[in-house]
C-alpha atoms as a PDB file:
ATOM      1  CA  UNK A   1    -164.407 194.405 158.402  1.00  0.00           C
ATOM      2  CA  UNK A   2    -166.573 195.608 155.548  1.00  0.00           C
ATOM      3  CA  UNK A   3    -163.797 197.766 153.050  1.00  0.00           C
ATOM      4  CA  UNK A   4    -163.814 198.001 149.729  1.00  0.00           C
ATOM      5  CA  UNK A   5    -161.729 194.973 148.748  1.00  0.00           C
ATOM      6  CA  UNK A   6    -160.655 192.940 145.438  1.00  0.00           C
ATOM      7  CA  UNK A   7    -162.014 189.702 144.484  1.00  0.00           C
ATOM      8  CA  UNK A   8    -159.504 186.658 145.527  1.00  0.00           C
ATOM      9  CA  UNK A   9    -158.660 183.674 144.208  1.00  0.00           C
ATOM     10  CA  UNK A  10    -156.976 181.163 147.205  1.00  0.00           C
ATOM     11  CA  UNK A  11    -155.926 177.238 146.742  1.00  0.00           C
ATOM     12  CA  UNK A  12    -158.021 174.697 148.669  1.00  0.00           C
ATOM     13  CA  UNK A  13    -155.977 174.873 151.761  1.00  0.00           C
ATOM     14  CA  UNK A  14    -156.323 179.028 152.022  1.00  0.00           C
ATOM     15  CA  UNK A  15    -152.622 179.657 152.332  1.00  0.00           C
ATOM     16  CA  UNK A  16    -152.584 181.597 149.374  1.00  0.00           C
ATOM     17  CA  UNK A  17    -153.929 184.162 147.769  1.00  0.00           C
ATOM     18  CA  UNK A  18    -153.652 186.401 144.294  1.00  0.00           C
ATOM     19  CA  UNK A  19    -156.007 189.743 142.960  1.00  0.00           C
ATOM     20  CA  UNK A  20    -155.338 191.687 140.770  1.00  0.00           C
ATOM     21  CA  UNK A  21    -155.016 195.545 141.415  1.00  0.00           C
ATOM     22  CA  UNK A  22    -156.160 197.869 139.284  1.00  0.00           C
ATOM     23  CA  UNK A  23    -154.829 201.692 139.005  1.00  0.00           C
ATOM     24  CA  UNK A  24    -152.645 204.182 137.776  1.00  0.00           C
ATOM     25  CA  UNK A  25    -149.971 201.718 136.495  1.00  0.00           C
ATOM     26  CA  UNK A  26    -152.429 199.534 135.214  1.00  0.00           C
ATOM     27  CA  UNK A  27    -153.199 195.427 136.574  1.00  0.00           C
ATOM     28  CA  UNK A  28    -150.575 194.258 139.018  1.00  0.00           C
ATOM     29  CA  UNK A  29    -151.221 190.779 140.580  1.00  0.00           C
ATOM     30  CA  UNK A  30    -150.849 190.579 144.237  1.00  0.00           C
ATOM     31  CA  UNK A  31    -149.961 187.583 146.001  1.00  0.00           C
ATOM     32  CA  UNK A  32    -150.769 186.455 149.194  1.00  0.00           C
ATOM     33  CA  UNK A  33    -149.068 183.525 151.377  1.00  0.00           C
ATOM     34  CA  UNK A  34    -149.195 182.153 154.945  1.00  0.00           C
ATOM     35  CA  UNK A  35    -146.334 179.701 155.825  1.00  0.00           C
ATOM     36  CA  UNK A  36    -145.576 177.694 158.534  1.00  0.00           C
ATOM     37  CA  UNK A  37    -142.861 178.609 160.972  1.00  0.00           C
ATOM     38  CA  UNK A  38    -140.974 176.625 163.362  1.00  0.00           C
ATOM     39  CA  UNK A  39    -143.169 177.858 166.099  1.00  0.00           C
ATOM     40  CA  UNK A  40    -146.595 176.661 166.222  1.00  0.00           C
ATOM     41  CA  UNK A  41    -149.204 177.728 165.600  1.00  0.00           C
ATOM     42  CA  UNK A  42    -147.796 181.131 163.929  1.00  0.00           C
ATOM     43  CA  UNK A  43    -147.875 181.303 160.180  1.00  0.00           C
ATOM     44  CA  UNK A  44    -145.987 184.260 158.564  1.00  0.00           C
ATOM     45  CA  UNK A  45    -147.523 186.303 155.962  1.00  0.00           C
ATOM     46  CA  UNK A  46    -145.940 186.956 152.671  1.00  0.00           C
ATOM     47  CA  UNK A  47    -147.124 189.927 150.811  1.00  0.00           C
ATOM     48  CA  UNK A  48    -146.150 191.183 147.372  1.00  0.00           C
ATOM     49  CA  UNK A  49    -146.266 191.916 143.642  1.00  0.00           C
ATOM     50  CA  UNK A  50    -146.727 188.711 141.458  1.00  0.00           C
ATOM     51  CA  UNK A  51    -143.231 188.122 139.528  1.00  0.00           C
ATOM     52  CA  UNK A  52    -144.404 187.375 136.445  1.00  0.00           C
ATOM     53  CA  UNK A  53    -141.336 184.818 135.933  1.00  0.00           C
ATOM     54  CA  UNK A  54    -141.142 182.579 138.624  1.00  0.00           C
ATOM     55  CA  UNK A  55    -145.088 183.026 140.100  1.00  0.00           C
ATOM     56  CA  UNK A  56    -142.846 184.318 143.842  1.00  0.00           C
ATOM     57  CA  UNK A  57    -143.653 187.077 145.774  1.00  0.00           C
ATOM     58  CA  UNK A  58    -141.411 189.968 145.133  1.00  0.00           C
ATOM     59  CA  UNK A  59    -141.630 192.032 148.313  1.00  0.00           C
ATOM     60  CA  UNK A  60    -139.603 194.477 147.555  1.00  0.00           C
ATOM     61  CA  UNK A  61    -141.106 196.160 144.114  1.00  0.00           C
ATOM     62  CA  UNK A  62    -142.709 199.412 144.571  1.00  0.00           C
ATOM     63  CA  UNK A  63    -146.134 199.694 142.730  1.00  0.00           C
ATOM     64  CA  UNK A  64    -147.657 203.125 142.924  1.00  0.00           C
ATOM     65  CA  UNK A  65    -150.680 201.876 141.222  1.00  0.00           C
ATOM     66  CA  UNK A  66    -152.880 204.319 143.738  1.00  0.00           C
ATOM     67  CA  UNK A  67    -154.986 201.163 145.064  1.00  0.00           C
ATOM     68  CA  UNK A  68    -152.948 201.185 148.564  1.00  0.00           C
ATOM     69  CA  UNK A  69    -155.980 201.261 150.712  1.00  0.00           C
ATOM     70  CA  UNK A  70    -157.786 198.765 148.517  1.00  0.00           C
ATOM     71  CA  UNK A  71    -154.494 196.462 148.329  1.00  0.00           C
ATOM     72  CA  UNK A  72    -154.537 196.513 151.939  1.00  0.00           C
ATOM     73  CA  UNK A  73    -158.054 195.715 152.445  1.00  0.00           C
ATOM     74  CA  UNK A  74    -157.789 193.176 150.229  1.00  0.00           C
ATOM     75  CA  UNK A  75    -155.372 191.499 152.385  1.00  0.00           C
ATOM     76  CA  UNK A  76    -156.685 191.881 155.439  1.00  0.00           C
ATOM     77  CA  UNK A  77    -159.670 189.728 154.131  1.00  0.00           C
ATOM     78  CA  UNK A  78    -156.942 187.080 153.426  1.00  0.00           C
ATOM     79  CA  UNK A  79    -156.550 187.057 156.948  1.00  0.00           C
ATOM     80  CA  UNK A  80    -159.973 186.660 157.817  1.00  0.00           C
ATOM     81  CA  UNK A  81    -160.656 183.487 155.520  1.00  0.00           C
ATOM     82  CA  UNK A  82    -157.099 182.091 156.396  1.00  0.00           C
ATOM     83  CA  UNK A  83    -158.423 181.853 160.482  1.00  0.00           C
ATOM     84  CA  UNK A  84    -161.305 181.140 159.848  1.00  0.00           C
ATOM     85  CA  UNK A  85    -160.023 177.757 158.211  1.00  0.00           C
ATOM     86  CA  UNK A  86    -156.921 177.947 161.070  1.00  0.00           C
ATOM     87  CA  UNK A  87    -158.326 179.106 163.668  1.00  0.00           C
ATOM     88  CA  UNK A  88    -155.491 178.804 166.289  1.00  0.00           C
ATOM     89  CA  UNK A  89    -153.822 180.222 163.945  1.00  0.00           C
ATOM     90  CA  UNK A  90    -151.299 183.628 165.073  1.00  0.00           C
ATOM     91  CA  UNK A  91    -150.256 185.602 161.955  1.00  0.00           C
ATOM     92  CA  UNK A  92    -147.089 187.596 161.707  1.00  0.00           C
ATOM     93  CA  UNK A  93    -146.207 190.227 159.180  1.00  0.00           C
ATOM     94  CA  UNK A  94    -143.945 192.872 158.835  1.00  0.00           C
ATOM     95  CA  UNK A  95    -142.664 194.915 156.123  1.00  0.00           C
ATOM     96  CA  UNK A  96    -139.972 194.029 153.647  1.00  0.00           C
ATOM     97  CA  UNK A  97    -138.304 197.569 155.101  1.00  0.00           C
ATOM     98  CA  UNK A  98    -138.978 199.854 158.049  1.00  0.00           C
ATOM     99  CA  UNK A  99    -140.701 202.356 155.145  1.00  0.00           C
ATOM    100  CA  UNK A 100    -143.596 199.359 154.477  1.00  0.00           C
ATOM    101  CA  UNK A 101    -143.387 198.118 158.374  1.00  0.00           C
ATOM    102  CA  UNK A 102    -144.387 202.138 158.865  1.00  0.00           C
ATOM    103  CA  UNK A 103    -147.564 201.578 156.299  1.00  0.00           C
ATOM    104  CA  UNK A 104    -148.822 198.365 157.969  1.00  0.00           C
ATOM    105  CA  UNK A 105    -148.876 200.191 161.499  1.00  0.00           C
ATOM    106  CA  UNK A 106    -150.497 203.052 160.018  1.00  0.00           C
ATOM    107  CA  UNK A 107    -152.948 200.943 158.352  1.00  0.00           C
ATOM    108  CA  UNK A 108    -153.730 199.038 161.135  1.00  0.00           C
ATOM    109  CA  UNK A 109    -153.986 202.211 163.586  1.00  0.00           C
ATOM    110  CA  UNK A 110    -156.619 203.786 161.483  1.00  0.00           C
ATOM    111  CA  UNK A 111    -159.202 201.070 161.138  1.00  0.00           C
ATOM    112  CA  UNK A 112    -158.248 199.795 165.043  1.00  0.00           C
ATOM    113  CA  UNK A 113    -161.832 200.081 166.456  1.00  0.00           C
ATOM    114  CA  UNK A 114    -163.106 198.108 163.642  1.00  0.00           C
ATOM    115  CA  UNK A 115    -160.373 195.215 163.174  1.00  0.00           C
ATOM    116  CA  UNK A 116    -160.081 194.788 167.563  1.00  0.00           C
ATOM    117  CA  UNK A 117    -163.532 193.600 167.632  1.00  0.00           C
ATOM    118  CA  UNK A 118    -162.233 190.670 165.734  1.00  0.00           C
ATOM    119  CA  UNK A 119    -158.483 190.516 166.300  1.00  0.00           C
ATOM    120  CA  UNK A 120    -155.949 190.683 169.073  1.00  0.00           C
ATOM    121  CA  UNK A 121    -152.961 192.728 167.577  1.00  0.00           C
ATOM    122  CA  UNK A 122    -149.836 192.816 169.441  1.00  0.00           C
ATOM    123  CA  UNK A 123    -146.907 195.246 168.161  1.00  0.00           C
ATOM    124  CA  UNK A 124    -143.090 193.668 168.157  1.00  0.00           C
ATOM    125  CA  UNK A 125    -140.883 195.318 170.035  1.00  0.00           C
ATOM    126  CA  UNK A 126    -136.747 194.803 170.312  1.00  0.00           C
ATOM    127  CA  UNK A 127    -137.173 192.402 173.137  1.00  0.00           C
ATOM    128  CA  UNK A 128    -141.230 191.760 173.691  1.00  0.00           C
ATOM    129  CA  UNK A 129    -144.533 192.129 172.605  1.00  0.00           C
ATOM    130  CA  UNK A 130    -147.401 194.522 173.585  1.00  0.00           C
ATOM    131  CA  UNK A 131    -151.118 195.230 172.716  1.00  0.00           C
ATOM    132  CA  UNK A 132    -151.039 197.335 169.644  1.00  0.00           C
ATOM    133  CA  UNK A 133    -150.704 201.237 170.390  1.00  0.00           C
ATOM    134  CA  UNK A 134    -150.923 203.712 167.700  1.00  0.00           C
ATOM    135  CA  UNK A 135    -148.108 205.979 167.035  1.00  0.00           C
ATOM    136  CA  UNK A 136    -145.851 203.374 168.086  1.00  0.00           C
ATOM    137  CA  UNK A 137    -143.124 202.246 166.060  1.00  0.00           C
ATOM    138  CA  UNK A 138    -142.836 198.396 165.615  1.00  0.00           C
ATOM    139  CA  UNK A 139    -140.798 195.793 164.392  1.00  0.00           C
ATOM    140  CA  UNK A 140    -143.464 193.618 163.088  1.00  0.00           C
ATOM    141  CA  UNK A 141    -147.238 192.563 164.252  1.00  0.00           C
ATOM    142  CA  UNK A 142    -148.797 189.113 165.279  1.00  0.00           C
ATOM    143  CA  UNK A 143    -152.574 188.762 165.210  1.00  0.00           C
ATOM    144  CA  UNK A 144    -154.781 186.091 165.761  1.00  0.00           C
ATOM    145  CA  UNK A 145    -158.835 185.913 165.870  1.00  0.00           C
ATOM    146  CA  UNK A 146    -160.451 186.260 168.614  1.00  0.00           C
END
């Protein structure tokens, strides 16, 4: 997917990520992480401001800095250069509240066409999965590469 993205800065193993966004509020690092879960071979990804403090990923600050579409970008090329290192690898994400959950599905739904060729997306439901639809509500989303 060719979006305007920031530059990133991963560890060795490409499980995570940092870049720095730049608007209205200023430079806000962004961290990136994929973890293991009990399930293999699905890695959850961790998305969030930088704290400052403790170097975590504080999913729950709101930024504003005007970059959203950039910041999201930007992440979505984590994704590419974590499978293509794992590439078995399913990814799961979902927002730190329904509001965020809402901005990843509307993300994904408008650059669809672009990211299938690449990607099967499935949407979480209460009790299943399905192939991503937009202008569906989900729980959360698992990708993998195709």
């Amino acid at each position: 997917m060719k979006l305007p993205n920031y530059p990133l800065a991963s560890s060795d193993d490409m499980k995570i990520f940092q870049f720095v966004s730049e608007g209205t509020k200023g430079l806000i690092i962004k961290k990136v992480q994929f973890t293991a879960t009990n399930v293999k071979p699905i890695f959850n990804l961790a998305f969030g401001d930088k704290d400052e403090k403790t170097g975590e990923i504080d999913d729950q600050v709101i930024s504003n800095n005007g970059d959203s579409e950039k910041v999201l970008a930007t992440v979505v090329a984590t994704i590419y250069a974590f499978t293509d290192k794992n590439k078995d690898a399913w990814i799961y994400a979902t927002g730190s509240t329904k509001a965020r959950t809402r901005l990843y599905r509307i993300g994904i739904a408008k650059y669809l066409e672009v990211v299938q060729n690449d990607f099967e997306i499935l949407g979480e439901l209460e009790e299943d999965w399905e192939i991503f639809q937009k202008d569906k509500e989900y729980l959360g989303f698992i990708v993998r590469r195709k």
